[in-house]
Protein backbone atom coordinates (compact mmCIF):
# COMPACT_ATOMS: atom_id res chain seq x y z
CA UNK A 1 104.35 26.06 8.76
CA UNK A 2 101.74 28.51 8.34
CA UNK A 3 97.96 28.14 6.98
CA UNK A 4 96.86 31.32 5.43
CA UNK A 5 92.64 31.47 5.12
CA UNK A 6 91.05 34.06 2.91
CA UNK A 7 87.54 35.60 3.19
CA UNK A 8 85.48 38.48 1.75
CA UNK A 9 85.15 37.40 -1.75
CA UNK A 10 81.25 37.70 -3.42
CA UNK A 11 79.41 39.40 -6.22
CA UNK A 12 79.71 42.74 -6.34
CA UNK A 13 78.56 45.57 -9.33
CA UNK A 14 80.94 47.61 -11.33
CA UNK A 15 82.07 50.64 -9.12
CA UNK A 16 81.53 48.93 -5.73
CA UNK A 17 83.67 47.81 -3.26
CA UNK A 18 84.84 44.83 -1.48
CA UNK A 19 87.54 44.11 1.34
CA UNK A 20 89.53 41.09 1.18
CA UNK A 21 90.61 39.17 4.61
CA UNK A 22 93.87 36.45 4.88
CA UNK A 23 94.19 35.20 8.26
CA UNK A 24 97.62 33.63 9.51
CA UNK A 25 98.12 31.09 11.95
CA UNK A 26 100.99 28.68 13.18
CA UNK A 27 103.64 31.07 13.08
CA UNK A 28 105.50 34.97 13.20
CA UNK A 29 103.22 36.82 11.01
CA UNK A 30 104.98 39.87 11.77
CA UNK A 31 108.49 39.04 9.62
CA UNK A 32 106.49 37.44 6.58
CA UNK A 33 106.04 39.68 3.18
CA UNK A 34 102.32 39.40 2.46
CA UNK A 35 100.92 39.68 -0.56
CA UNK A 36 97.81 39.68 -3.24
CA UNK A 37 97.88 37.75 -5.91
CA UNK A 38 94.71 37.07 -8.46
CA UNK A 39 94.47 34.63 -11.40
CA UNK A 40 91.59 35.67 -13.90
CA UNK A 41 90.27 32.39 -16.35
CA UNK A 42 92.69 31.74 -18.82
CA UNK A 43 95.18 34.28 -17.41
CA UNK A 44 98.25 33.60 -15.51
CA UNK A 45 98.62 34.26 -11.86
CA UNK A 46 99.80 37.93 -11.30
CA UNK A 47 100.37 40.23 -8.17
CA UNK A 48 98.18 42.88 -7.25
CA UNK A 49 99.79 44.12 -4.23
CA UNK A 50 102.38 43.22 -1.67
CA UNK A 51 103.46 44.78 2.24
CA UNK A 52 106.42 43.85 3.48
CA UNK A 53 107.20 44.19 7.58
CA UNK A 54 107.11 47.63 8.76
CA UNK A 55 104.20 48.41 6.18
CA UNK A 56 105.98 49.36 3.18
CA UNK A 57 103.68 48.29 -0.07
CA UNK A 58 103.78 47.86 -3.88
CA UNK A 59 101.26 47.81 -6.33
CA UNK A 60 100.43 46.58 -9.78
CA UNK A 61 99.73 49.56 -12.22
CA UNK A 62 95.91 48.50 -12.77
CA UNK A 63 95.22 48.59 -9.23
CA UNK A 64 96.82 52.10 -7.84
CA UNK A 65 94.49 54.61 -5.96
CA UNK A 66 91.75 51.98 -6.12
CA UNK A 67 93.05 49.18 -3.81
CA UNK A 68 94.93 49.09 -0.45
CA UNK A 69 96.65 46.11 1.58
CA UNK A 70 97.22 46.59 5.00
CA UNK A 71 97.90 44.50 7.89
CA UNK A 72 97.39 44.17 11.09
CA UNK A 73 100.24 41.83 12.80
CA UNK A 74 98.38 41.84 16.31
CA UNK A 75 95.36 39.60 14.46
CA UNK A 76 98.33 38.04 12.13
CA UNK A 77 96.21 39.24 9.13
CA UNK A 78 96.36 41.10 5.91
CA UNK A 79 93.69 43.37 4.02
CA UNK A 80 92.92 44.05 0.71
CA UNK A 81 90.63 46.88 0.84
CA UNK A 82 89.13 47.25 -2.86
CA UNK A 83 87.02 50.39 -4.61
CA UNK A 84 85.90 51.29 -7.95
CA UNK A 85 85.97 47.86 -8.85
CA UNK A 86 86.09 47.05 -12.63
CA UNK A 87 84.92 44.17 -14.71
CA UNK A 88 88.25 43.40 -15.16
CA UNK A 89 89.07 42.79 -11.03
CA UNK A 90 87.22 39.73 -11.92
CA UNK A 91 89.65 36.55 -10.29
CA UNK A 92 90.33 34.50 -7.76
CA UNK A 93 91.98 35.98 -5.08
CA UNK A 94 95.10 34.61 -3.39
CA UNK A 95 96.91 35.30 -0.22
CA UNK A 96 100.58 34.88 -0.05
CA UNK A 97 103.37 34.59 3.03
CA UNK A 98 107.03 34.69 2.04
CA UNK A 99 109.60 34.41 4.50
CA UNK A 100 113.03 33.96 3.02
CA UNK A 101 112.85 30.55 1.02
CA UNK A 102 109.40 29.65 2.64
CA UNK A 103 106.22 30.71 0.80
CA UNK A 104 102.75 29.90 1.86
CA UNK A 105 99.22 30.03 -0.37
CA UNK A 106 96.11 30.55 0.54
CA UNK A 107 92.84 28.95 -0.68
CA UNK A 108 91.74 32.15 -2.84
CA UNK A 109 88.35 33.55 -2.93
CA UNK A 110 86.39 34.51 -5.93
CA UNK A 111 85.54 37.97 -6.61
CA UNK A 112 83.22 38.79 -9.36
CA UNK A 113 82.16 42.27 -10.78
CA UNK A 114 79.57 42.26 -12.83
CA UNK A 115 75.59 44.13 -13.50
């Protein structure tokens, strides 16, 4: 089992940044894929960015050269680092672990961009 806990959601005005925070516990963070997903009102659930183990990451199109995911498997967490934010980042913010068949969610956090 693992509990994934995100943090480092908020307000925040077109252009400005934010950094996203998923904390694991309860089991190897190091083999799980970790990824970003967001779910904007009346939208489905899509993925913004994914690492797998060894650091390797993906992107959705919207998203390149403004946001980065990293990890840190020492502190069994994952980053989303996020700049130039847009009205359009506007979501909720989910963490996801995938290992194998397994997949864990998060809680999300809300991130708003808006004047």
């Amino acid at each position: 089992q693992l509990r994934l806990v995100e943090s480092g959601g908020g307000l925040v005005q077109p252009g400005g940044s934010l950094r996203l925070s998923c904390a694991a516990s309860g089991s190897i963070f190091r083999f799980y894929v970790m990824g970003w997903y967001r779910q904007a009102p009346g939208k489905q659930r899509e993925l913004v960015a994914r690492i797998i183990p060894g650091g390797d990451t993906n992107y959705e199109d919207s998203v390149k050269d403004r946001f980065t995911i990293s990890r840190d498997d020492a502190k069994g967490t994952v980053y989303l680092q996020m700049n130039s934010l847009k009205p359009e980042d506007t979501a909720v913010y989910y963490c996801r672990a995938d290992l194998g068949r397994r997949a864990y969610w998060g809680q999300g956090t809300q991130v708003t961009v808006s004047s």
